[in-house]
C-alpha atoms as a PDB file:
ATOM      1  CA  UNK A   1     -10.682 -33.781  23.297  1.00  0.00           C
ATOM      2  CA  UNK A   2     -11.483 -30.179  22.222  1.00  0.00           C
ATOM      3  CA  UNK A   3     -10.100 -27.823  23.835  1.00  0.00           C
ATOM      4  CA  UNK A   4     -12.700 -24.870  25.188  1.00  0.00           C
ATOM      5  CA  UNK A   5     -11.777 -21.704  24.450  1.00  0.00           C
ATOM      6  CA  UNK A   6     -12.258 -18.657  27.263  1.00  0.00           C
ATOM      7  CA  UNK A   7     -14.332 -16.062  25.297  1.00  0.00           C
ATOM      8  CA  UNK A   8     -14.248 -12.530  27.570  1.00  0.00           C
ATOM      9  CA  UNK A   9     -15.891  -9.471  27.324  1.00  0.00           C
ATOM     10  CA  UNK A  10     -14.591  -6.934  24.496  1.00  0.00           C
ATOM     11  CA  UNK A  11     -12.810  -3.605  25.918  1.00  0.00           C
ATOM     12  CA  UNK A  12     -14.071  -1.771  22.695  1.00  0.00           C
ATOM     13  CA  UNK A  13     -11.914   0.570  23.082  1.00  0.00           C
ATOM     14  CA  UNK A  14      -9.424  -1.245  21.908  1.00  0.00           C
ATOM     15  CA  UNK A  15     -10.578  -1.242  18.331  1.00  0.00           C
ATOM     16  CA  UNK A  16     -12.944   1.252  17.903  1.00  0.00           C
ATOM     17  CA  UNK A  17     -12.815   5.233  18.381  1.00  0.00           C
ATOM     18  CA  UNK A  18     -16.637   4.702  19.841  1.00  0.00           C
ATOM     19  CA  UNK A  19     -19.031   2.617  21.321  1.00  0.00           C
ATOM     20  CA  UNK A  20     -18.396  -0.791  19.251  1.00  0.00           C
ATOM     21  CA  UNK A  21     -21.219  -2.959  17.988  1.00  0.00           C
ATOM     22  CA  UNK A  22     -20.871  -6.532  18.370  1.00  0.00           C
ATOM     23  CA  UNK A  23     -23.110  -9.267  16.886  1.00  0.00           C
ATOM     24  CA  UNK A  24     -23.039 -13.194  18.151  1.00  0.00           C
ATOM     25  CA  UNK A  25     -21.693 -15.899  15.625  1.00  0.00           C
ATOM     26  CA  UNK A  26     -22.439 -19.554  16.852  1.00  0.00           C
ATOM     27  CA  UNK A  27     -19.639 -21.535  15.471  1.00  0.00           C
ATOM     28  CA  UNK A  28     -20.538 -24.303  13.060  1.00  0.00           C
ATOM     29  CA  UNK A  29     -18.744 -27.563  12.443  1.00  0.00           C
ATOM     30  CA  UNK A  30     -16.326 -27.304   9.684  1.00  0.00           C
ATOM     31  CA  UNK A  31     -15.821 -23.084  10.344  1.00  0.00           C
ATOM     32  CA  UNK A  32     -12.499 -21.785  10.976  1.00  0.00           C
ATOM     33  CA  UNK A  33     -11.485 -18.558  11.740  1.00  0.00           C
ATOM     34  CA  UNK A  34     -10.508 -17.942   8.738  1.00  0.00           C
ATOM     35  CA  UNK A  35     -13.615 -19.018   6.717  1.00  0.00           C
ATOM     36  CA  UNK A  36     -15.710 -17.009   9.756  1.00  0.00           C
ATOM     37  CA  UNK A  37     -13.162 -13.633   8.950  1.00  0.00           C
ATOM     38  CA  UNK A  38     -13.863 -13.986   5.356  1.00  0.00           C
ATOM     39  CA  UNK A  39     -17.630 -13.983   5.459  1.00  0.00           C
ATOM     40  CA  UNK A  40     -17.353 -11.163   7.737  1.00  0.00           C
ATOM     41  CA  UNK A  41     -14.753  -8.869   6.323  1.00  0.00           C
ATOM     42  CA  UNK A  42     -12.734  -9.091   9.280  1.00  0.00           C
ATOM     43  CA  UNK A  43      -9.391 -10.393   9.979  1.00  0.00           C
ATOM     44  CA  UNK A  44      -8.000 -13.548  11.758  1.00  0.00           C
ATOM     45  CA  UNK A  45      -6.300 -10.855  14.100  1.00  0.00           C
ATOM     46  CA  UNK A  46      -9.823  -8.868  14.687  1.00  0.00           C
ATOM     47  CA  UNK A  47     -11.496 -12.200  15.769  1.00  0.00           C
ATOM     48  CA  UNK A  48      -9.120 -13.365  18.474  1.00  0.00           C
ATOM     49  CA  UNK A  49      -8.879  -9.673  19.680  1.00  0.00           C
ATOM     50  CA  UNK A  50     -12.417  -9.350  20.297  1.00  0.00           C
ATOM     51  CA  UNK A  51     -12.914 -12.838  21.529  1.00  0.00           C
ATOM     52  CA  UNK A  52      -9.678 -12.566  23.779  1.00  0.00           C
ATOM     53  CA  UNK A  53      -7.917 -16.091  21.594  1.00  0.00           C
ATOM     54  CA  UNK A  54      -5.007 -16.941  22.309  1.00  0.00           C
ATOM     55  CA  UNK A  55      -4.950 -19.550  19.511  1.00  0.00           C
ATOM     56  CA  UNK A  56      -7.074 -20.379  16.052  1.00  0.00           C
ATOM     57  CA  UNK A  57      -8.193 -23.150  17.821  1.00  0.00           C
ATOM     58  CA  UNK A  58     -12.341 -23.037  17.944  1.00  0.00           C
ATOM     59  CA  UNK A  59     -15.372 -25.776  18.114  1.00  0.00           C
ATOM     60  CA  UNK A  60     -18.923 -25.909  17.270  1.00  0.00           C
ATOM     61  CA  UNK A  61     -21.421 -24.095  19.264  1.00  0.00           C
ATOM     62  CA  UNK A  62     -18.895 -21.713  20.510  1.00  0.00           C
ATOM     63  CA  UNK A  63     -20.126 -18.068  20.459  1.00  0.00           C
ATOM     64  CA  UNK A  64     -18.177 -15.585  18.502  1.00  0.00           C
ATOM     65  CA  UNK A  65     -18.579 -11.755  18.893  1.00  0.00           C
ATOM     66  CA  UNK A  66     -18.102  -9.788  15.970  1.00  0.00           C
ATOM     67  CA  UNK A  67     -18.055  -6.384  15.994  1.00  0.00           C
ATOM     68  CA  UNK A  68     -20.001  -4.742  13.789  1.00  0.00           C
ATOM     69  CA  UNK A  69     -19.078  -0.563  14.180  1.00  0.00           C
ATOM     70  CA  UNK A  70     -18.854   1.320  10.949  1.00  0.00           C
ATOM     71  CA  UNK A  71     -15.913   3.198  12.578  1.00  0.00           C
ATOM     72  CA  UNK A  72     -13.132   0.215  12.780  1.00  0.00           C
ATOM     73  CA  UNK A  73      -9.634   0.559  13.459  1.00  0.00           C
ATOM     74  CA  UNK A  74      -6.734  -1.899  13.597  1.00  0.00           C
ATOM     75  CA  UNK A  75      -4.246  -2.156  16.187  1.00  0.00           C
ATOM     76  CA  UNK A  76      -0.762  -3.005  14.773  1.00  0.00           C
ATOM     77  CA  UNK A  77       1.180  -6.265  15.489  1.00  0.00           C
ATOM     78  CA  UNK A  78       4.480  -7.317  15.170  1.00  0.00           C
ATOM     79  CA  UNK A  79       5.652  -7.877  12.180  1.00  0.00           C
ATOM     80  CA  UNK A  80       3.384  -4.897  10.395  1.00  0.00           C
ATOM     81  CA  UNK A  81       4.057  -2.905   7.777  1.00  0.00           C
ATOM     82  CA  UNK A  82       2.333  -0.348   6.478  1.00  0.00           C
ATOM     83  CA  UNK A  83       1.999  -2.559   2.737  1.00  0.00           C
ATOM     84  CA  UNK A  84       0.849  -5.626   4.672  1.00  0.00           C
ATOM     85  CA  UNK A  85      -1.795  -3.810   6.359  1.00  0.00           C
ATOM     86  CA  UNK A  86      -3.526  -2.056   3.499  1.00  0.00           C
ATOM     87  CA  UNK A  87      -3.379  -5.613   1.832  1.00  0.00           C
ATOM     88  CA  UNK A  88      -4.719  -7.474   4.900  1.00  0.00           C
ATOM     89  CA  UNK A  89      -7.821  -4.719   4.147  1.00  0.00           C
ATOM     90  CA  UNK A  90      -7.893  -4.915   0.595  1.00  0.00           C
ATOM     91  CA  UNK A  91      -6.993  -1.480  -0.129  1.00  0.00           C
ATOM     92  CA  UNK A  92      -4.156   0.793  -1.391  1.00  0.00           C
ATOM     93  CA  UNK A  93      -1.315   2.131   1.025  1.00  0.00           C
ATOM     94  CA  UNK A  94      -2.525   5.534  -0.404  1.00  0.00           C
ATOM     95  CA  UNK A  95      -6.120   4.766   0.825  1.00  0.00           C
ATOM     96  CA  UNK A  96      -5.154   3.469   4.357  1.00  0.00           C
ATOM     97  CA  UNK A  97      -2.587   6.715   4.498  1.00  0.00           C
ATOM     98  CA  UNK A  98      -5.354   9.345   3.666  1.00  0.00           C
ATOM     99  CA  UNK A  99      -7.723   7.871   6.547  1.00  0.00           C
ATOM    100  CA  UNK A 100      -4.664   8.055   8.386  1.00  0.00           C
ATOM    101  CA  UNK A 101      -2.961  11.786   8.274  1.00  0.00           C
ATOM    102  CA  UNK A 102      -1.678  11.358  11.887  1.00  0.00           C
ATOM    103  CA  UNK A 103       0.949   8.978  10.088  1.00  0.00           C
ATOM    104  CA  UNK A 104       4.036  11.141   9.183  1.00  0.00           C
ATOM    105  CA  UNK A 105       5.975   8.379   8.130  1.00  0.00           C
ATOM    106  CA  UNK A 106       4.575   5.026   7.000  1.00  0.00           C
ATOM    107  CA  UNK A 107       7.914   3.124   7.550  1.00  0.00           C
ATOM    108  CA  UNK A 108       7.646   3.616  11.467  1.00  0.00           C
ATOM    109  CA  UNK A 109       4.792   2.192  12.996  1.00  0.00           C
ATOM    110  CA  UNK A 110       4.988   0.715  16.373  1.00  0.00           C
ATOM    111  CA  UNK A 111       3.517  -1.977  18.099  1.00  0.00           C
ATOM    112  CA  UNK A 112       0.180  -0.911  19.517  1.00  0.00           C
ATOM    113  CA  UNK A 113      -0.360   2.296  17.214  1.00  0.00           C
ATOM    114  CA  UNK A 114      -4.146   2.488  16.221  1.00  0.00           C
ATOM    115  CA  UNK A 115      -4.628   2.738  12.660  1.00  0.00           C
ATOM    116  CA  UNK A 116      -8.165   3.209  10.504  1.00  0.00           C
ATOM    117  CA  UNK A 117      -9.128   0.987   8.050  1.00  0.00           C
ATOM    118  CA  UNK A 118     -12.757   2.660   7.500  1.00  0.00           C
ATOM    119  CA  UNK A 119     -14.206   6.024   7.413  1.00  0.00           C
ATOM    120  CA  UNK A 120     -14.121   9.191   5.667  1.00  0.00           C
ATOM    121  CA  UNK A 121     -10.229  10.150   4.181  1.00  0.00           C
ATOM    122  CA  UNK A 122      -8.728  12.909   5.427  1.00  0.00           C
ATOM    123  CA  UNK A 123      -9.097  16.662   4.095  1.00  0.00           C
ATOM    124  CA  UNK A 124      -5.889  16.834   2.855  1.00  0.00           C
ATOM    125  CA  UNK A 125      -6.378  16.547  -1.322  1.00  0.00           C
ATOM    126  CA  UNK A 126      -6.626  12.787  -2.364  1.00  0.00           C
ATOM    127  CA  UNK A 127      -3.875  13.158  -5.076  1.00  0.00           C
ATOM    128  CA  UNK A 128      -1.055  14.788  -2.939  1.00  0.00           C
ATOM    129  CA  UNK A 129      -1.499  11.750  -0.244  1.00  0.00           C
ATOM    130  CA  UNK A 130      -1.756   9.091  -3.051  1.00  0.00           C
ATOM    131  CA  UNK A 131       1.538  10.491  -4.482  1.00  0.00           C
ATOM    132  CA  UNK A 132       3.153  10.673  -1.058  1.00  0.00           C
ATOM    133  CA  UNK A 133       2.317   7.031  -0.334  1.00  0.00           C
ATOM    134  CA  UNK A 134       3.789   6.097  -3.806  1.00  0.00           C
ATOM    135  CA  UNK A 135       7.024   7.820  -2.606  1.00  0.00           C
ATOM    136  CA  UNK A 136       7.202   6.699   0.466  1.00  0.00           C
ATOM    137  CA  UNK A 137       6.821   3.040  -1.794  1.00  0.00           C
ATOM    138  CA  UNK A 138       9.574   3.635  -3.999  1.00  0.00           C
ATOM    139  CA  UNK A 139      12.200   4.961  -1.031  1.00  0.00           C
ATOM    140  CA  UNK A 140      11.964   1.427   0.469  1.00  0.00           C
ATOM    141  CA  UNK A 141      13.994   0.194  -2.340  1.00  0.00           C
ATOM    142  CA  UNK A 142      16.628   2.491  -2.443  1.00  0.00           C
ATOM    143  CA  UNK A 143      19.632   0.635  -3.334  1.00  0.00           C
ATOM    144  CA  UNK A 144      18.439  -1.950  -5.211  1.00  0.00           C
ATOM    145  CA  UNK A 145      20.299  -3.463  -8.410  1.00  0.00           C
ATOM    146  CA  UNK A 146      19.539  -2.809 -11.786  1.00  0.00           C
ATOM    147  CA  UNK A 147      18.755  -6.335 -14.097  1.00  0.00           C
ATOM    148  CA  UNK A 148      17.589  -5.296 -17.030  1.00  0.00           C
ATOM    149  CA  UNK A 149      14.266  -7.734 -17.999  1.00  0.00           C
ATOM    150  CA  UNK A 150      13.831  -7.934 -13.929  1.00  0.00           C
ATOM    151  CA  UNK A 151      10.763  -9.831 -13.436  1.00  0.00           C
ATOM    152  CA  UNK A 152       7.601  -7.910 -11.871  1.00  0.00           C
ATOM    153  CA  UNK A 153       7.813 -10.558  -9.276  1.00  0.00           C
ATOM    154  CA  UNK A 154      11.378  -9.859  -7.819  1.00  0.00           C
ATOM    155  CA  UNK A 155      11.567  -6.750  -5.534  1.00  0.00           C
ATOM    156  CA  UNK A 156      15.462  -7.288  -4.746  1.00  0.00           C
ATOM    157  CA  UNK A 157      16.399  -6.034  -8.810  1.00  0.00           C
ATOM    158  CA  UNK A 158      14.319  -4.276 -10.986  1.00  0.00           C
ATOM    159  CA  UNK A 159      14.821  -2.336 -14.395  1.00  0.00           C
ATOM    160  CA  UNK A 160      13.306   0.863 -14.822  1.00  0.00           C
ATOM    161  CA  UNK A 161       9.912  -0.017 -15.613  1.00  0.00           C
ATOM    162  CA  UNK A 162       9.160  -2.759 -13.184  1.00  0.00           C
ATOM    163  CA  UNK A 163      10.169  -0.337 -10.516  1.00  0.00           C
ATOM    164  CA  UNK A 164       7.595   1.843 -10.907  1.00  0.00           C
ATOM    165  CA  UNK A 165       5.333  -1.123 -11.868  1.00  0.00           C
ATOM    166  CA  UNK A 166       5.742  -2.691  -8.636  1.00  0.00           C
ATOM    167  CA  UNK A 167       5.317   0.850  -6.394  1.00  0.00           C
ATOM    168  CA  UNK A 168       2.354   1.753  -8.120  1.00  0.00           C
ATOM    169  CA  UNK A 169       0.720  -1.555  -7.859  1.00  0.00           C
ATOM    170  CA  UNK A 170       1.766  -1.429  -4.784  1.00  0.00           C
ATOM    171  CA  UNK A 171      -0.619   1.468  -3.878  1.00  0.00           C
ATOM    172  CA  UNK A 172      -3.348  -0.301  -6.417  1.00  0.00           C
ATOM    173  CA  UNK A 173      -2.756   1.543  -9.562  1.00  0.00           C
ATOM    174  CA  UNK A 174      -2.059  -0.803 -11.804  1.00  0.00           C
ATOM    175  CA  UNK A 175       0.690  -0.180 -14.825  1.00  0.00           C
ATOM    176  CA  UNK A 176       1.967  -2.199 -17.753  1.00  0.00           C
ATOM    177  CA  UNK A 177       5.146  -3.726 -17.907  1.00  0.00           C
ATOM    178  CA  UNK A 178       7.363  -1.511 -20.459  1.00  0.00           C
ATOM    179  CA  UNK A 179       8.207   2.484 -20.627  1.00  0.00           C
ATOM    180  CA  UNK A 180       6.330   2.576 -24.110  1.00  0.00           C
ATOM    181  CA  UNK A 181       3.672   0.888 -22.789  1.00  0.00           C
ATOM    182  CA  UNK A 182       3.390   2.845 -19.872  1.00  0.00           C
ATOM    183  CA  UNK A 183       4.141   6.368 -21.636  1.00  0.00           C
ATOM    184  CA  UNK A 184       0.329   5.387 -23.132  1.00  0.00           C
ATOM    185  CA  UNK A 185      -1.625   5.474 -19.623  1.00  0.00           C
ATOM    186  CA  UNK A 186      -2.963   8.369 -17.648  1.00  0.00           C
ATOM    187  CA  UNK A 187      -2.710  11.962 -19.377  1.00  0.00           C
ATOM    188  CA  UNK A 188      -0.570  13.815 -20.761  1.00  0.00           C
ATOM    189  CA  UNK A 189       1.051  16.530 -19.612  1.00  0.00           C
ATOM    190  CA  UNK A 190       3.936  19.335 -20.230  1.00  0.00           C
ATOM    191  CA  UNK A 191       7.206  18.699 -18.599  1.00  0.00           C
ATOM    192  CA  UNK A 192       6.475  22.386 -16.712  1.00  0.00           C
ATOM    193  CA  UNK A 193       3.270  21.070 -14.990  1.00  0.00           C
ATOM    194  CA  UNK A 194       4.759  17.912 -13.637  1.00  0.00           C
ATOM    195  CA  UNK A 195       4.470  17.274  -9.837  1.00  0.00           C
ATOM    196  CA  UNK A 196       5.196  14.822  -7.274  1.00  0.00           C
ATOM    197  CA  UNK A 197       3.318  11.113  -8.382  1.00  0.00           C
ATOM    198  CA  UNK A 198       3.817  12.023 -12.324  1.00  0.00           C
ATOM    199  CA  UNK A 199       5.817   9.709 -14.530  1.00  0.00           C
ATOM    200  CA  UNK A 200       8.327  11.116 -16.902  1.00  0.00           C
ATOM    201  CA  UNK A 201       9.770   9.317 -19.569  1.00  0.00           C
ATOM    202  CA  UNK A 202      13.221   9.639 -21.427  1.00  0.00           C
ATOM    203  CA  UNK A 203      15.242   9.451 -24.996  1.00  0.00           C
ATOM    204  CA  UNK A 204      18.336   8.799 -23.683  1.00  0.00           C
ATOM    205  CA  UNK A 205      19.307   7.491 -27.254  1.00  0.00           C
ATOM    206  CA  UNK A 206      18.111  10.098 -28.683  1.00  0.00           C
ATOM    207  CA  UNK A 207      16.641   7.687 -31.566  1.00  0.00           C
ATOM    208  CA  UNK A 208      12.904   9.147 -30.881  1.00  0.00           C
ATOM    209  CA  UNK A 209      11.975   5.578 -28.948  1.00  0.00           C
ATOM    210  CA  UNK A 210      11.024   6.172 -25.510  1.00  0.00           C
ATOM    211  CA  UNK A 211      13.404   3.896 -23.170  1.00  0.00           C
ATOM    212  CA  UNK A 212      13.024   4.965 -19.511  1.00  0.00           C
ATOM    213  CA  UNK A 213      10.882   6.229 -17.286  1.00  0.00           C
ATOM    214  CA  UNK A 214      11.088   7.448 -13.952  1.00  0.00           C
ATOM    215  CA  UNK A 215       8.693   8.619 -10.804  1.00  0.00           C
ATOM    216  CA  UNK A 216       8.473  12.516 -10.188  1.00  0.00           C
ATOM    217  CA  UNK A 217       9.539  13.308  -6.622  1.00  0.00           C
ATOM    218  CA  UNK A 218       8.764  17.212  -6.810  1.00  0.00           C
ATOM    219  CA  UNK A 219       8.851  19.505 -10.450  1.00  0.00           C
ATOM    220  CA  UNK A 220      12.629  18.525 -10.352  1.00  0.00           C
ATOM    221  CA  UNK A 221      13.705  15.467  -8.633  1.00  0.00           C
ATOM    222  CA  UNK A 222      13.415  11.958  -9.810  1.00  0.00           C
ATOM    223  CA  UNK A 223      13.148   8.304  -8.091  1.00  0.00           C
ATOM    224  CA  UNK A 224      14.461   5.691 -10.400  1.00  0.00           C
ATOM    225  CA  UNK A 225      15.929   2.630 -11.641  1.00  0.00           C
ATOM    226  CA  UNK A 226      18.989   3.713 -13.315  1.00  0.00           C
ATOM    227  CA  UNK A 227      21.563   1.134 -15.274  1.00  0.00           C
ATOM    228  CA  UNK A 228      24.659   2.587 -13.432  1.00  0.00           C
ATOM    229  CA  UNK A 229      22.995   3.284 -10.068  1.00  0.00           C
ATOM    230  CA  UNK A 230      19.574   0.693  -9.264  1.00  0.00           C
ATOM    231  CA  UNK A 231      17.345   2.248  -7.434  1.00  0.00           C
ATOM    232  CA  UNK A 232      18.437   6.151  -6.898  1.00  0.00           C
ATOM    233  CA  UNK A 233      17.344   9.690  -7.034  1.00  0.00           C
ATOM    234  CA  UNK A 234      18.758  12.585  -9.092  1.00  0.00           C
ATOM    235  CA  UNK A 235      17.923  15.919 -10.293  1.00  0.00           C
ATOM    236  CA  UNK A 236      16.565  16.611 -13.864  1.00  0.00           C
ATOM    237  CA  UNK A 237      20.046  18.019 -14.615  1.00  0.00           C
ATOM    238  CA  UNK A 238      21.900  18.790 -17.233  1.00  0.00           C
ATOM    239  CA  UNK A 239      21.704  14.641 -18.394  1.00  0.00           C
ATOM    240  CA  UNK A 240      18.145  14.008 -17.783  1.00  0.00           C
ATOM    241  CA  UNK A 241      16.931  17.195 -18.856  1.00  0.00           C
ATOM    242  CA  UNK A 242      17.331  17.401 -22.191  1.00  0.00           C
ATOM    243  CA  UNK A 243      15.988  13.638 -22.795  1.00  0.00           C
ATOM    244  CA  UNK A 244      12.901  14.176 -21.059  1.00  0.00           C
ATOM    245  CA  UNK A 245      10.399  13.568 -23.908  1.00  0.00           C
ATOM    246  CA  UNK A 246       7.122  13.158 -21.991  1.00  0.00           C
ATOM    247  CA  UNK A 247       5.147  12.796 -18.517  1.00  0.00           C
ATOM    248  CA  UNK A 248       1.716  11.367 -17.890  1.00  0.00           C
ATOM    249  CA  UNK A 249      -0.250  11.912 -14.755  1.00  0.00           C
ATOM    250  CA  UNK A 250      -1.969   8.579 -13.215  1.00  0.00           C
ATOM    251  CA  UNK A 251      -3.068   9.958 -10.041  1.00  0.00           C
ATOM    252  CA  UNK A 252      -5.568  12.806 -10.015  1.00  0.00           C
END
């Protein structure tokens, strides 16, 4: 026997900064939530807060509100992160941080905190939050080992260039897999104008090939993969200096 499902009034406040708009979705046979979230662009988690579920189960001719506000916000869960959330909303962490300012540090969210997923971005300028998200992306993984050949796939190793391959895809930039290959995206700047969010790339043979590549934290620090230390920061110093051979600039 199926089992009927409680449906209560939605506290909008809740979800949405204002008055929330909610529109009525008869449940067909063969709909799940998942099928209804997905024609709605809404999450599983939306649904069964504004319906007051306590499970996915659900049954034909049930009645379904789905709000409908252009202002929407999402209450964090357990289990969160910041990365999960802009991917649950199909967007980059540097997207969901910019309509979310009040965040000063994306790696502590709570339970309960109120985050927006739509609306107009902060004032702050686009680039400088895009490059602090990609930061914040690369600290995470502080520690990790160097492999050289790492695949893209494996977040617990990584060689120089699928490090910053994986935190800029994380924040949906998109970069091939090699140093060369990467030295050829973006423009092209001098070593003097680099800021935070630029990639810089390295001789360290000093053969003319380009064979590392590494995240600019400021005009002077670096976050990188390194052979002899993983995942690390340092200082273009007297070592890196003097092999720096190029930087591009991806986010603008």
């Amino acid at each position: 026997m199926k089992k009927a499902i409680l449906i209560g009034a939605l506290a909008s406040s809740l979800l949405f900064a204002g008055q929330a708009l909610a529109a009525d979705y008869t449940v067909k046979s063969g709909d799940s939530l998942w099928s209804i979230s997905k024609a709605n662009n809404v999450t599983v988690s939306q649904l069964k807060t504004w319906n007051q579920l306590k499970s996915d189960v659900i049954y034909p001719g049930q009645i379904l509100k789905i709000n409908t506000s252009s202002s929407k916000t999402y209450i964090v869960a357990k289990g969160d992160t910041f990365y999960k959330i802009a991917q649950k909303f199909n967007m980059s962490m540097s997207q969901l941080q910019s309509l979310n300012p009040q965040v000063q540090n994306i790696n502590s969210l709570y339970i309960g905190q109120v985050l927006n997923i739509s609306g107009n971005s902060s004032n702050s300028s686009n680039w400088e939050s895009k490059a602090n998200s990609i930061i914040e992306s690369g600290k995470k993984y502080l520690g990790a080992k160097y492999l050289y050949g790492a695949s893209p796939d494996r977040t617990d190793v990584f060689d120089c260039s699928s490090y910053t391959q994986r935190v800029f895809k994380e924040n949906g930039i998109t970069l091939p897999r090699t140093s060369i290959e990467q030295s050829k995206v973006g423009t092209a700047i001098s070593l003097s104008e680099v800021r935070k969010g630029d990639l810089i790339f390295f001789d360290t043979d000093y053969d003319g090939v380009i064979n590392h590549v590494a995240i600019a934290m400021d005009n002077t620090s670096l976050l990188q993969c390194t052979t002899s230390s993983g995942v690390s920061t340092a200082t273009l110093n007297s070592y890196w200096k003097p092999r720096a051979v190029k930087a591009v600039r991806v986010i603008k």
